[in-house]
N, C-alpha and C. Protein backbone atom coordinates (compact mmCIF):
# COMPACT_ATOMS: atom_id res chain seq x y z
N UNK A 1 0.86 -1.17 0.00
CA UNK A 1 0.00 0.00 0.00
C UNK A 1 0.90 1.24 0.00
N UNK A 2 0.61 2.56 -0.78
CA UNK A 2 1.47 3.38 -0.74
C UNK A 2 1.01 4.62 0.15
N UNK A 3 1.73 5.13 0.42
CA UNK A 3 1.52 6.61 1.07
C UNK A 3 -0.09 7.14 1.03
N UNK A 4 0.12 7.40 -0.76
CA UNK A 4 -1.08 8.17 -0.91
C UNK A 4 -2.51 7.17 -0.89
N UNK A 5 -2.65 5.97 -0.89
CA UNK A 5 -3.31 4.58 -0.95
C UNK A 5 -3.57 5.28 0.85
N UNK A 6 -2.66 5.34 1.31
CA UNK A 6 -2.98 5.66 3.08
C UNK A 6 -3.88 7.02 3.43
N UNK A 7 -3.56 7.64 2.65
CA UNK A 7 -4.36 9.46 2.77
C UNK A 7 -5.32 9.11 2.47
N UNK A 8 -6.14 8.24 1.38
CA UNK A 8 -7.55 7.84 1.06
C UNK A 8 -7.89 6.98 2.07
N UNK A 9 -7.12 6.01 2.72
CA UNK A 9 -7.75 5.37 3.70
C UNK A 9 -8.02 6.19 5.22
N UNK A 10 -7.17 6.87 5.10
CA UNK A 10 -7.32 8.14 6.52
C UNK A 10 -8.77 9.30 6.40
N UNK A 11 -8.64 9.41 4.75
CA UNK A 11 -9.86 10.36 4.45
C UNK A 11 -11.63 9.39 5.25
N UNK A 12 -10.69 8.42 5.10
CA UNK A 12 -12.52 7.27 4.85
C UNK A 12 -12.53 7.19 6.62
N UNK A 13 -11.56 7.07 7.22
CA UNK A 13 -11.44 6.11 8.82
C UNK A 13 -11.25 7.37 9.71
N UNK A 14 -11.02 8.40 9.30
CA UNK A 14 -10.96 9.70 10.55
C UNK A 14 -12.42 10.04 10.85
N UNK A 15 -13.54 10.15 9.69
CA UNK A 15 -14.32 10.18 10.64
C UNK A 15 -15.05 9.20 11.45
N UNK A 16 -14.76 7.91 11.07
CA UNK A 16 -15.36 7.02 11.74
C UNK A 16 -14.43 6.81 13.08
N UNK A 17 -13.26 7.37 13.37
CA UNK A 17 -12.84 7.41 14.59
C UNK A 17 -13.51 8.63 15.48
N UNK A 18 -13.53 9.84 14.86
CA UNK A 18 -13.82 10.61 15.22
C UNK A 18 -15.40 10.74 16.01
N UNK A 19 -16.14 10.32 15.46
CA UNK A 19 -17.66 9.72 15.78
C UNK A 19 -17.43 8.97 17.09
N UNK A 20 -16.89 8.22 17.29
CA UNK A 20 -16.33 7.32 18.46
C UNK A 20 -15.79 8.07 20.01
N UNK A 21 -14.71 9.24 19.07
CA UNK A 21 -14.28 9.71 20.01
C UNK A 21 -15.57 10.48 20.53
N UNK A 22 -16.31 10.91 19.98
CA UNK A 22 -16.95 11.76 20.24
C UNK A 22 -18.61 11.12 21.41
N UNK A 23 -18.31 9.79 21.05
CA UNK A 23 -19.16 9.03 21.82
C UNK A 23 -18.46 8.86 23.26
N UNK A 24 -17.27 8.85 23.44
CA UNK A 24 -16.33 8.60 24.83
C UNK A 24 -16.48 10.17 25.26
N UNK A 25 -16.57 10.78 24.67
CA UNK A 25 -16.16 12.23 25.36
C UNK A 25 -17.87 12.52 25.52
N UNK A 26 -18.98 12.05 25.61
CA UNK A 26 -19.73 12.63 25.09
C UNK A 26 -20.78 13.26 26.59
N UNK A 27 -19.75 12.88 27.65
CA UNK A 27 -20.47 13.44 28.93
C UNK A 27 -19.90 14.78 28.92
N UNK A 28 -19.09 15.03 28.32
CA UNK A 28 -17.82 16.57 28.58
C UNK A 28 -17.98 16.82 27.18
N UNK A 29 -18.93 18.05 27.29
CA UNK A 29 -19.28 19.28 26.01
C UNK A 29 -17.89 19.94 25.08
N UNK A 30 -17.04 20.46 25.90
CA UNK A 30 -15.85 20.79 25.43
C UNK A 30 -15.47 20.15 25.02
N UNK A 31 -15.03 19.24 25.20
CA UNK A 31 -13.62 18.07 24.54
C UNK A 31 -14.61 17.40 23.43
N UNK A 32 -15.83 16.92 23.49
CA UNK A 32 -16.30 15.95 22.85
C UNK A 32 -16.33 17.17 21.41
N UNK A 33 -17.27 18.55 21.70
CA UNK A 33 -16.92 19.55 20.41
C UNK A 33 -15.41 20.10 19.74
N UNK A 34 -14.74 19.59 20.52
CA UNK A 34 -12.72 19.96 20.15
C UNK A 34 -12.59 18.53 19.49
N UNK A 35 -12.88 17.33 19.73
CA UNK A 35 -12.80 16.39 19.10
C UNK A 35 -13.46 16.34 17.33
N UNK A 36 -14.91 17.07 17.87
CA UNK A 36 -15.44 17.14 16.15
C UNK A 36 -14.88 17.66 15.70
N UNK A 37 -14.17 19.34 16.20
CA UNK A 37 -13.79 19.96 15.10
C UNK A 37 -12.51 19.69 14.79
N UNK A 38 -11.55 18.99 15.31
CA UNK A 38 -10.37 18.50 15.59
C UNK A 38 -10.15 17.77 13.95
N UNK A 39 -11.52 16.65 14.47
CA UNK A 39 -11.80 15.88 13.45
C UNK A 39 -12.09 16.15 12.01
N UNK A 40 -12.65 17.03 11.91
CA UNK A 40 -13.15 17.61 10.75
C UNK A 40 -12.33 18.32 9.96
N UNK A 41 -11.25 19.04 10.60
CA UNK A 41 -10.07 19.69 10.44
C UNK A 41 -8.62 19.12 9.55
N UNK A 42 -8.91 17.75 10.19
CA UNK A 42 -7.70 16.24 9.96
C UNK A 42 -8.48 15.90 8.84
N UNK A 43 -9.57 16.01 8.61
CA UNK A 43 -9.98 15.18 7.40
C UNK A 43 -10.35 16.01 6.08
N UNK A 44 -10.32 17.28 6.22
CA UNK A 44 -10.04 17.94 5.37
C UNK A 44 -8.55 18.64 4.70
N UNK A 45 -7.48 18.24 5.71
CA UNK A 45 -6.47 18.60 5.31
C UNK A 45 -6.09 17.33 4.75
N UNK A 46 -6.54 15.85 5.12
CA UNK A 46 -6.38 14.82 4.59
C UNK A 46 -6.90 14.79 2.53
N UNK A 47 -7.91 15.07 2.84
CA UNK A 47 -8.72 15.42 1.53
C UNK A 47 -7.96 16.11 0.41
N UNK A 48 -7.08 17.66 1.11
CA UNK A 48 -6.46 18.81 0.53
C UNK A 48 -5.45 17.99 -0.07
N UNK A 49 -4.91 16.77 0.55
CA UNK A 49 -3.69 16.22 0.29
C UNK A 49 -3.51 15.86 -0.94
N UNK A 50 -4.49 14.97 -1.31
CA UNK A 50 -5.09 14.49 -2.03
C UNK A 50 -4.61 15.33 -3.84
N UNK A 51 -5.23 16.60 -3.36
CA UNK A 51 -5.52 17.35 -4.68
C UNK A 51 -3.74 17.60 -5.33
N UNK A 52 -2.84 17.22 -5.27
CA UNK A 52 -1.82 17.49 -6.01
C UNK A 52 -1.38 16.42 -6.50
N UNK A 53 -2.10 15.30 -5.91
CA UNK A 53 -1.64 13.76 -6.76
C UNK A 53 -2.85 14.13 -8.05
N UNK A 54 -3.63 13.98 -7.72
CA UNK A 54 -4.52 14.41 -8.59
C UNK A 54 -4.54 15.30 -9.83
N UNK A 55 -4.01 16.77 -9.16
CA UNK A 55 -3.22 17.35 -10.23
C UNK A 55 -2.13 16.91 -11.36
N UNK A 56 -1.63 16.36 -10.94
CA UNK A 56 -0.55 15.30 -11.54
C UNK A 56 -0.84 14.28 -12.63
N UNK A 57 -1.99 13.99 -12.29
CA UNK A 57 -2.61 12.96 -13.22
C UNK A 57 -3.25 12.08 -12.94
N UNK A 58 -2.60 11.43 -11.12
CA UNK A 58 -2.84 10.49 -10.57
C UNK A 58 -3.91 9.83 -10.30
N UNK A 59 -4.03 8.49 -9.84
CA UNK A 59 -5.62 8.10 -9.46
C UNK A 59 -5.40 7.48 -8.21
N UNK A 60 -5.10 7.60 -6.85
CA UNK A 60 -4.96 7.21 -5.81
C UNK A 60 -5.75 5.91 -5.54
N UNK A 61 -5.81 4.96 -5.90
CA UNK A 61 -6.42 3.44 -5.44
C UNK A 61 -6.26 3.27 -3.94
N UNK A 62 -7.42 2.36 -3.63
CA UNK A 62 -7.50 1.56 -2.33
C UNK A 62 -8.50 0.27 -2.72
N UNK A 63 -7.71 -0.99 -2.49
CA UNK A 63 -8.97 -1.84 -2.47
C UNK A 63 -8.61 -2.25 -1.01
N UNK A 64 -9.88 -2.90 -0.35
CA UNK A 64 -9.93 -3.17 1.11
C UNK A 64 -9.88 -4.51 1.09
N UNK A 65 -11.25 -4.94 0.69
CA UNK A 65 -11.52 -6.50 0.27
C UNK A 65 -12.31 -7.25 -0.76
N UNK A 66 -12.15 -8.17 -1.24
CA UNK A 66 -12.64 -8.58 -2.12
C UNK A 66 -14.28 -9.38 -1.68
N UNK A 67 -15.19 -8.93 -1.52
CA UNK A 67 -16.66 -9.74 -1.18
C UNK A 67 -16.84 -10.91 -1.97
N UNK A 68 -16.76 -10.91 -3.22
CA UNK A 68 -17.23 -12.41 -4.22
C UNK A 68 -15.81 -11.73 -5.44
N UNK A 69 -15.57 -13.08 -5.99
CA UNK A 69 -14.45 -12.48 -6.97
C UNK A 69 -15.49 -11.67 -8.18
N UNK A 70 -14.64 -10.23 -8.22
CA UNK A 70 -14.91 -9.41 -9.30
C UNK A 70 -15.89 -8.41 -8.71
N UNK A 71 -15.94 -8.38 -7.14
CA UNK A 71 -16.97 -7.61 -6.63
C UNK A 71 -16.18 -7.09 -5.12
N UNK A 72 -15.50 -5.94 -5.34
CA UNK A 72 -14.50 -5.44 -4.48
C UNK A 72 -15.04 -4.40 -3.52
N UNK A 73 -14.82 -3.99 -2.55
CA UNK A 73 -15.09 -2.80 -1.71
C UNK A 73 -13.39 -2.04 -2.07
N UNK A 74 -13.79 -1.13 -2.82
CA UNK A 74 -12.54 -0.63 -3.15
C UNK A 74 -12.82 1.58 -3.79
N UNK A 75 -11.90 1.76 -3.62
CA UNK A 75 -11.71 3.29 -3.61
C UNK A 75 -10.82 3.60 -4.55
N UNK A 76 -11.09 4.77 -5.48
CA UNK A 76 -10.30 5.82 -6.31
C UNK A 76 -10.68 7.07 -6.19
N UNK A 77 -9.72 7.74 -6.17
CA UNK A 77 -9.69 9.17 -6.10
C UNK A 77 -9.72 9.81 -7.12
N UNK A 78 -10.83 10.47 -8.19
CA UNK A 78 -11.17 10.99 -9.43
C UNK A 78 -11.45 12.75 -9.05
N UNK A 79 -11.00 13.25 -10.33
CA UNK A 79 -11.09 14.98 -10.13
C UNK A 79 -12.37 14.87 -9.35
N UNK A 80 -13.44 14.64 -9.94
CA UNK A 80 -15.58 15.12 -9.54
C UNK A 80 -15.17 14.60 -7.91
N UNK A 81 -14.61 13.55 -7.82
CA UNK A 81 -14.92 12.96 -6.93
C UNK A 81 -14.49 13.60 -5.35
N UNK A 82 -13.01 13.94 -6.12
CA UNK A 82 -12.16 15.04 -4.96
C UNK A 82 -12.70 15.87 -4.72
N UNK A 83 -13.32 16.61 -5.95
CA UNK A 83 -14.12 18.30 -5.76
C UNK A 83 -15.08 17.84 -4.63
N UNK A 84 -16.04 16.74 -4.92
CA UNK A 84 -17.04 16.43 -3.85
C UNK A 84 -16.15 16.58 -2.15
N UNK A 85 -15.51 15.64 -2.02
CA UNK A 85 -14.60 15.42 -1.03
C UNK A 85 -14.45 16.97 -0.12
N UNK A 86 -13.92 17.65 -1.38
CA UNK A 86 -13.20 18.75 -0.57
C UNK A 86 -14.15 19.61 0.26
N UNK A 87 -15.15 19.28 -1.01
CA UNK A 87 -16.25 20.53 -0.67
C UNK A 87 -17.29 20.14 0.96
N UNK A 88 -17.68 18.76 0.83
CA UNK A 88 -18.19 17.80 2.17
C UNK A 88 -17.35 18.20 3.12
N UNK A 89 -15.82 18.05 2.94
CA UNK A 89 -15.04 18.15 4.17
C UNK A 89 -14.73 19.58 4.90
N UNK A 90 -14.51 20.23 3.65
CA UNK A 90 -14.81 21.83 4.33
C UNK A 90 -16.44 22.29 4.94
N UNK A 91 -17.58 22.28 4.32
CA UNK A 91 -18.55 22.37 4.86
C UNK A 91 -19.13 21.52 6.25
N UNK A 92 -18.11 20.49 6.70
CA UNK A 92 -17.97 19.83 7.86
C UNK A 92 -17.37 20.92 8.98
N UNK A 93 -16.62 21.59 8.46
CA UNK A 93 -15.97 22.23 9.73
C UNK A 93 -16.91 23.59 9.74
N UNK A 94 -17.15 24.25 8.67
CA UNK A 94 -18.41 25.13 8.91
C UNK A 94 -19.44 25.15 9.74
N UNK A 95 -20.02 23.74 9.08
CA UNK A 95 -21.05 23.40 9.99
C UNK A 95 -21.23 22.78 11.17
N UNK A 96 -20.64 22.25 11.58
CA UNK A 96 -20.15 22.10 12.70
C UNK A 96 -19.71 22.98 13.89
N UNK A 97 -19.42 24.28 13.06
CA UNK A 97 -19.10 25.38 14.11
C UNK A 97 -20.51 25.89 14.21
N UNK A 98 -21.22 25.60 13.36
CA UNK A 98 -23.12 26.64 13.18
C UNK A 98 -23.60 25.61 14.76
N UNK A 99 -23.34 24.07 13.94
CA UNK A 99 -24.71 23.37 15.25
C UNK A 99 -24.02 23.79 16.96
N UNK A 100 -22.64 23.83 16.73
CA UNK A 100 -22.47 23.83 18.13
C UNK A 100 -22.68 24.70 18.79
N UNK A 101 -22.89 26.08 18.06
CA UNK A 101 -23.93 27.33 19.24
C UNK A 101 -24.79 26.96 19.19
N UNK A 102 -25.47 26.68 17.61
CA UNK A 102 -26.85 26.47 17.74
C UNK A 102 -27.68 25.90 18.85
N UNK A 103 -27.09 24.35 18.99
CA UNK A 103 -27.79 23.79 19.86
C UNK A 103 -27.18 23.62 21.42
N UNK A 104 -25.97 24.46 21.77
CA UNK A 104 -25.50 25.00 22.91
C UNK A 104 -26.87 25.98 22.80
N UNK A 105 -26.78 27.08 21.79
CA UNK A 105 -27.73 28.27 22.41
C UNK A 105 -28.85 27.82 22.61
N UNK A 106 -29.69 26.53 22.31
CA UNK A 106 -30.91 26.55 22.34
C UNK A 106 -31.25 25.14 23.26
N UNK A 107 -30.28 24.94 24.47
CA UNK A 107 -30.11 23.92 24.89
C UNK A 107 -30.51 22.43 24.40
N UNK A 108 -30.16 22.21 23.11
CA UNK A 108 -30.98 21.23 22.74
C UNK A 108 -30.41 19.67 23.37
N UNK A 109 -30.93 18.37 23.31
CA UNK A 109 -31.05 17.86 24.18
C UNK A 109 -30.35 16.48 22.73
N UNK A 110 -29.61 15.53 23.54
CA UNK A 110 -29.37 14.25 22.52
C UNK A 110 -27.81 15.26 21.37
N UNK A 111 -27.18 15.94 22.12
CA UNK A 111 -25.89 16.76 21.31
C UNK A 111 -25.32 15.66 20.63
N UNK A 112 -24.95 14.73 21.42
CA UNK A 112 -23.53 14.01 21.66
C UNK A 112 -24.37 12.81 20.62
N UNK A 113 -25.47 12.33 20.43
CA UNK A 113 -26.02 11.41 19.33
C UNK A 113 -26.12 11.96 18.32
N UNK A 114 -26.33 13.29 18.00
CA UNK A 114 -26.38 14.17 16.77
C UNK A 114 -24.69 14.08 16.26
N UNK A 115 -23.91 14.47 16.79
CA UNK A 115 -22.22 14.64 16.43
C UNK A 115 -22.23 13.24 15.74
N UNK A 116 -22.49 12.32 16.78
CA UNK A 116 -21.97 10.77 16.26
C UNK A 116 -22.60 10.52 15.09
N UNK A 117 -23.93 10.91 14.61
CA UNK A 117 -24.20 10.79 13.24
C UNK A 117 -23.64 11.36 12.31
N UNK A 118 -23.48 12.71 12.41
CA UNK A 118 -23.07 13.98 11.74
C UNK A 118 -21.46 13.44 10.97
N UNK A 119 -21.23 12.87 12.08
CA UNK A 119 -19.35 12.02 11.50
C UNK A 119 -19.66 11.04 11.04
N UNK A 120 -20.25 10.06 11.45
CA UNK A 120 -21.05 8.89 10.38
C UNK A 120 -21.25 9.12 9.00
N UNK A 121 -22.13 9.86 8.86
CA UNK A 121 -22.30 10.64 7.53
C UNK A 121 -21.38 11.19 6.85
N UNK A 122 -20.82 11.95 7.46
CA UNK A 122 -19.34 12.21 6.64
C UNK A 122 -18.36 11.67 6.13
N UNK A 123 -18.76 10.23 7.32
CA UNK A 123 -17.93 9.14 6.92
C UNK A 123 -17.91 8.42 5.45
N UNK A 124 -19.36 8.54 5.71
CA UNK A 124 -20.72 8.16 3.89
C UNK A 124 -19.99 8.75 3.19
N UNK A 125 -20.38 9.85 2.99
CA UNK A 125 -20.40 10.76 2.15
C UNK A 125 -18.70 10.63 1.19
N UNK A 126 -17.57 10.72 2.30
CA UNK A 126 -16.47 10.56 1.67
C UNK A 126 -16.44 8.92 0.76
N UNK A 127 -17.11 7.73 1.25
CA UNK A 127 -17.01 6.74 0.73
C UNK A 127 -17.76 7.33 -0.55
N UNK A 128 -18.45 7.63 -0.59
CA UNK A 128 -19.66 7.84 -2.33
C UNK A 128 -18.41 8.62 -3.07
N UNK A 129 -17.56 9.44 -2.60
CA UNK A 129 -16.87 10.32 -3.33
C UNK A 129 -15.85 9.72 -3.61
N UNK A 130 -15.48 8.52 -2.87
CA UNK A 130 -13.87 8.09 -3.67
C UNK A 130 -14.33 7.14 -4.15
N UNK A 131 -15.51 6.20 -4.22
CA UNK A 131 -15.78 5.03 -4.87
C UNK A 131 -15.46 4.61 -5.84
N UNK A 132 -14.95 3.36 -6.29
CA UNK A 132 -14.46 2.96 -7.19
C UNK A 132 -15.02 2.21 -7.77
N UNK A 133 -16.16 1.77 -7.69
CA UNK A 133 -17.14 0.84 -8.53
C UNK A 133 -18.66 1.09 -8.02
N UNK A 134 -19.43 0.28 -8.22
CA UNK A 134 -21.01 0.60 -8.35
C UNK A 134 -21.75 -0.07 -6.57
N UNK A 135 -20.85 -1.40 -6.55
CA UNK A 135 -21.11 -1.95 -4.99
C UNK A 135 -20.30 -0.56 -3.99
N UNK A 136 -19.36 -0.48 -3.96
CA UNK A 136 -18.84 0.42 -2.92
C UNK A 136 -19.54 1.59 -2.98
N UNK A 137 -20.07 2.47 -3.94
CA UNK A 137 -21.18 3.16 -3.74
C UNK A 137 -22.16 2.95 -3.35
N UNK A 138 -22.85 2.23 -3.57
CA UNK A 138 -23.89 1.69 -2.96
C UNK A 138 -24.05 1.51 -1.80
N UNK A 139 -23.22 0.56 -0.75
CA UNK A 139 -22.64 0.41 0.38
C UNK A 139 -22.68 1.77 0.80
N UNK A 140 -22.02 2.68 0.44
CA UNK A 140 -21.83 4.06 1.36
C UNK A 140 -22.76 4.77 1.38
N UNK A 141 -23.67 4.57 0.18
CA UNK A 141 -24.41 5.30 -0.07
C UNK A 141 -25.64 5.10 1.20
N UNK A 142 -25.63 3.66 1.09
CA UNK A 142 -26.75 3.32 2.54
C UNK A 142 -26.04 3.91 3.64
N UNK A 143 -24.96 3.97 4.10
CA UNK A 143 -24.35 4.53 5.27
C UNK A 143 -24.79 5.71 5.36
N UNK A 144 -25.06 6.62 4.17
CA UNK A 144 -25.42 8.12 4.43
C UNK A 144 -26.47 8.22 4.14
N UNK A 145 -27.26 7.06 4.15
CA UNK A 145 -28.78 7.55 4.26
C UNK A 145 -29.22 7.04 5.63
C-alpha cells in the first residue's frame, strides 16, 4: 500500500474514529466539540492532500476486500470525486461550528447522538466520493442515508 493509498484510507477512517471519540467524550461538552472539530479539520487537510496527486494525473487506489471475486469494496480518487470530497469536508468544519452554538444556544437535548451521526455521515459521504465501482457506492451510499 502506498503513502497516498494511506491518505484515502485516513480520508474514509478519521471520521469514523472521530464519531467514536466523540461518543467517549460525550459526557464533557468541550472536549467531545474539540474532538469534532479537531476531526473535521484532519480530514479535510487529509482530503487537501489528495488534490496534487490528482493534479498530476494520478488516481490514488484503495482496495480493502474482495466480497465475491470481481466484486470489491474498493476506492479511487477521481477529479468530480475530490471536488465532492473537498467541498463535504470543508462544509464539515463550517457546519459544525453553526450546530455547536446552535444547539448549545438553544439547549438542545441528545448533542452528543447528533455529532456521532453527523461524523457517520461524513464518513458516507467521503465513501460515495472516492468510490471505485457501483457496490462500494452503494454500500456508502446506505451509510449516508
Amino acid at each position: 500500500m502506498s503513502d497516498v493509498s494511506l491518505v484515502v484510507g485516513l480520508c474514509l477512517l478519521l471520521p469514523v474514529l472521530g464519531a467514536f471519540a466523540v461518543l467517549l467524550l460525550g459526557s464533557r461538552p468541550n472536549a467531545r466539540e474539540t474532538a469534532t472539530l479537531l476531526t473535521a479539520g484532519l480530514t479535510f487537510w487529509h482530503v487537501w492532500r489528495l488534490l496534487g496527486h490528482i493534479l498530476e494525473g494520478e488516481r490514488p487506489r484503495l482496495e480493502l476486500l474482495e466480497i465475491v471475486p470481481g466484486v470489491q469494496l474498493a476506492f479511487e480518487v477521481e477529479p468530480l470525486g475530490l471536488l465532492f470530497a473537498l467541498v463535504a469536508s470543508f462544509l464539515w468544519i463550517v457546519t459544525s461550528l453553526y450546530a455547536i452554538g446552535y444547539m448549545r444556544g438553544h439547549n438542545e437535548k441528545n448533542q452528543t447522538r447528533f455529532f456521532f451521526f453527523f461524523a457517520i455521515s461524513i464518513a458516507g459521504t467521503m465513501g460515495v466520493a472516492f468510490s471505485a465501482n457501483l457496490f462500494t457506492l452503494f454500500a456508502f451510499y446506505e451509510v449516508l442515508t
